[in-house]
Protein backbone atom coordinates (compact mmCIF):
# COMPACT_ATOMS: atom_id res chain seq x y z
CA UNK A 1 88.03 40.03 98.68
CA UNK A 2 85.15 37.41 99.51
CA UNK A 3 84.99 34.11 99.90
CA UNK A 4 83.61 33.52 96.43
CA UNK A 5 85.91 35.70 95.09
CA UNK A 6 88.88 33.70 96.10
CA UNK A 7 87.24 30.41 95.21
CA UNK A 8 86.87 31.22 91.90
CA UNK A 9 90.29 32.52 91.40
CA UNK A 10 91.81 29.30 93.23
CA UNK A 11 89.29 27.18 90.36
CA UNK A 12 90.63 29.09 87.99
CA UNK A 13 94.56 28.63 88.85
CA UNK A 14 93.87 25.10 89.14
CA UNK A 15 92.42 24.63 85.81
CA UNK A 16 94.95 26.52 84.12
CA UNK A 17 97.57 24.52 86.24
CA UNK A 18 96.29 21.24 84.39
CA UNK A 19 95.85 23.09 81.05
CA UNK A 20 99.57 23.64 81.52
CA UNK A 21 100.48 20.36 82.22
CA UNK A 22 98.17 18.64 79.77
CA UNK A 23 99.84 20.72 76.56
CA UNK A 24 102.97 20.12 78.47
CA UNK A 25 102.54 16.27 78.52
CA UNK A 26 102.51 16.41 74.99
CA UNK A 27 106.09 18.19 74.42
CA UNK A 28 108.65 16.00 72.68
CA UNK A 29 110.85 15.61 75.65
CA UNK A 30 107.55 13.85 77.82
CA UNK A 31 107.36 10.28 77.76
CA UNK A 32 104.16 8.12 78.65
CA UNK A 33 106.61 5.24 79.83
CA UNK A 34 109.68 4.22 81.34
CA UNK A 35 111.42 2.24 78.72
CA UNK A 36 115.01 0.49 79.72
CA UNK A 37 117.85 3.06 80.08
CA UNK A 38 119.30 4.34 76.90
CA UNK A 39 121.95 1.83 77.62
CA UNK A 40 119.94 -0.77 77.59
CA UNK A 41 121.44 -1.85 81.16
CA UNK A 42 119.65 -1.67 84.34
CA UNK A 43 119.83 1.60 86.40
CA UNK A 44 122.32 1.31 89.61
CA UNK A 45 120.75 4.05 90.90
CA UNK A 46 117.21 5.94 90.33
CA UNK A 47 116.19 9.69 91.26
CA UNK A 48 112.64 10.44 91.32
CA UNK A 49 112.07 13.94 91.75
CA UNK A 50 108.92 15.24 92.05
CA UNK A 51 108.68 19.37 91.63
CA UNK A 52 106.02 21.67 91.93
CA UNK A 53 105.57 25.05 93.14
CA UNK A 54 105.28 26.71 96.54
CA UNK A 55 101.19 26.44 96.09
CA UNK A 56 100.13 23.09 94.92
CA UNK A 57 96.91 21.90 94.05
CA UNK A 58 95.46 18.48 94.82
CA UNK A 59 96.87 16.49 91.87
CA UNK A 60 100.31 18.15 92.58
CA UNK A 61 100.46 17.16 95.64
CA UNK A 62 98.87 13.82 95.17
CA UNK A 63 101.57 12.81 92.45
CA UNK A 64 104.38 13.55 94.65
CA UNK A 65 103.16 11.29 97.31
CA UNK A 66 101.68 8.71 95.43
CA UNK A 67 104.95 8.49 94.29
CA UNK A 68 106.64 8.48 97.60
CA UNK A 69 104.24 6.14 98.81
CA UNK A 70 105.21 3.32 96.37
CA UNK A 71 109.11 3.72 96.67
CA UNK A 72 108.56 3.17 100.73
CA UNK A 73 106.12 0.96 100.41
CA UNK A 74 107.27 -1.22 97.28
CA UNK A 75 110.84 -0.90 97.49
CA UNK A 76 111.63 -0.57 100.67
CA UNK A 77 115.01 -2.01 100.82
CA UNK A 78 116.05 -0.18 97.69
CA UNK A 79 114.76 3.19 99.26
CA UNK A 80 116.72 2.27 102.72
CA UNK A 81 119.86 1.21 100.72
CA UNK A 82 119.83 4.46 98.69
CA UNK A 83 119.36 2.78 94.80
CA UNK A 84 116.52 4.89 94.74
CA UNK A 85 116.00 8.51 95.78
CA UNK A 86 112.84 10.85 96.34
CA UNK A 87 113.49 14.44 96.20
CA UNK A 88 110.49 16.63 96.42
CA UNK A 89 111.96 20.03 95.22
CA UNK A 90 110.30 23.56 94.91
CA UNK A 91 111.00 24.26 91.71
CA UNK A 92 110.01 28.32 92.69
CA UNK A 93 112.84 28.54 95.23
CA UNK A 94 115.99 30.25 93.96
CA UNK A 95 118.20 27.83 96.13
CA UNK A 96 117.08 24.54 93.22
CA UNK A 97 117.86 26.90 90.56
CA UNK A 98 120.49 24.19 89.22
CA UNK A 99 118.39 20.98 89.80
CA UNK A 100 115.20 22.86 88.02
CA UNK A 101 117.79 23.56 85.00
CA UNK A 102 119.05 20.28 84.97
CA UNK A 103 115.74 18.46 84.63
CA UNK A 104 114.86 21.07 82.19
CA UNK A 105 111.35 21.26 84.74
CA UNK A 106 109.08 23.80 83.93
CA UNK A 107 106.23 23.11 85.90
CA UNK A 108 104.38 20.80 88.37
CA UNK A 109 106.34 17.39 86.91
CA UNK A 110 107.62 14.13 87.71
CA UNK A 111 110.71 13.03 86.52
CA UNK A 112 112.75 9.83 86.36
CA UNK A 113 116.64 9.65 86.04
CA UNK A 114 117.66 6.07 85.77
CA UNK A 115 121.53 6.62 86.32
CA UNK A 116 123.75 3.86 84.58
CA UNK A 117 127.76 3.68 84.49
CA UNK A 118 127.54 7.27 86.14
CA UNK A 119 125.54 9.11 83.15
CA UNK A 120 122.14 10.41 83.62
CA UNK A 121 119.02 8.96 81.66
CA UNK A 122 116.66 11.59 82.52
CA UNK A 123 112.87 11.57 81.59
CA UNK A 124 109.07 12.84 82.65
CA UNK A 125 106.52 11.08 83.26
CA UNK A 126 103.63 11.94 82.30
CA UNK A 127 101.67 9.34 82.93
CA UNK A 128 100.72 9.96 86.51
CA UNK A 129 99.17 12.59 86.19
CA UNK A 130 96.72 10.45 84.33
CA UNK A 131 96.43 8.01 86.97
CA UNK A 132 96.48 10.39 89.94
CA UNK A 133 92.74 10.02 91.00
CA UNK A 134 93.16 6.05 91.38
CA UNK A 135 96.10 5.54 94.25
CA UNK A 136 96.21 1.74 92.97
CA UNK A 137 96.32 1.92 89.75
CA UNK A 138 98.96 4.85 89.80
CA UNK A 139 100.83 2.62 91.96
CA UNK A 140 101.30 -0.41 89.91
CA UNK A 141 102.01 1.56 87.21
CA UNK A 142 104.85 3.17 88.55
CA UNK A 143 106.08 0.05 90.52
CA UNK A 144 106.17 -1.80 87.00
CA UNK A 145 107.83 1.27 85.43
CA UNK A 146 110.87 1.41 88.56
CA UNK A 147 110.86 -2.26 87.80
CA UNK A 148 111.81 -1.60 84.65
CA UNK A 149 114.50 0.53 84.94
CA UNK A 150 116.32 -1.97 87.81
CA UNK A 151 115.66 -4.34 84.98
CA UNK A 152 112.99 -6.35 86.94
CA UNK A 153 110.06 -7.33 84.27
């Protein structure tokens, strides 16, 4: 194959990659925000898992460490302490078969589980991937959005 040739096949992966996740933003299990836990009581501990496939286009990548970014550089002491976790899994790899099933994750995604009294409150967010070509803006949106769930306002 040529260089063109393999250009326009990458292109076209990538725009079918955010075709998929734009129809899959819209799915009833998505969410465009972080509301409290379903308990209404603030998370003791929150998992932010980022997964995405073994190739990754820009805004894959981007999301994931956008959203690494803020947890280091917002919460650090939360991040060093453990109350919140970033696990960047390959959701491709046999070996996160059960963590893909868990999070029900079916593509390139971002998920929150704000864990309270020991029982999972898992959600996407979709939102990201709307703010993933402005680093600040995606970043005090999901700062306000962790807030939330350690029931910070």
């Amino acid at each position: 194959m040529n260089k063109k040739t393999i250009i326009g096949i990458a292109v076209g992966i990538g725009i079918l990659a955010l075709l998929v996740i734009v129809s899959y933003a819209g799915s009833p299990k998505s969410s465009d925000s972080t509301a409290s836990t379903s308990s209404g009581q603030p998370a003791e501990k929150i998992e932010v898992v980022h997964f995405h496939a073994t190739q990754q286009c820009w805004s894959c990548v981007t999301v994931g460490e956008y959203a690494l970014k803020t947890i280091k550089e917002r919460f650090p002491e939360e991040y060093k302490n453990g109350t919140i976790v970033f696990l960047d899994i390959n959701g491709e790899l046999p070996i996160n078969e059960d963590i893909v099933m868990k999070y029900q994750a079916r593509s390139s995604s971002l998920f929150v589980n704000a864990i309270t009294a020991g029982n999972d409150n898992i959600h996407e967010d979709a939102t990201v991937w709307r703010l993933v070509s402005n680093e600040q803006q995606y970043m005090d949106y999901f700062e306000a959005e962790l807030k939330k769930q350690l029931g910070e306002r």
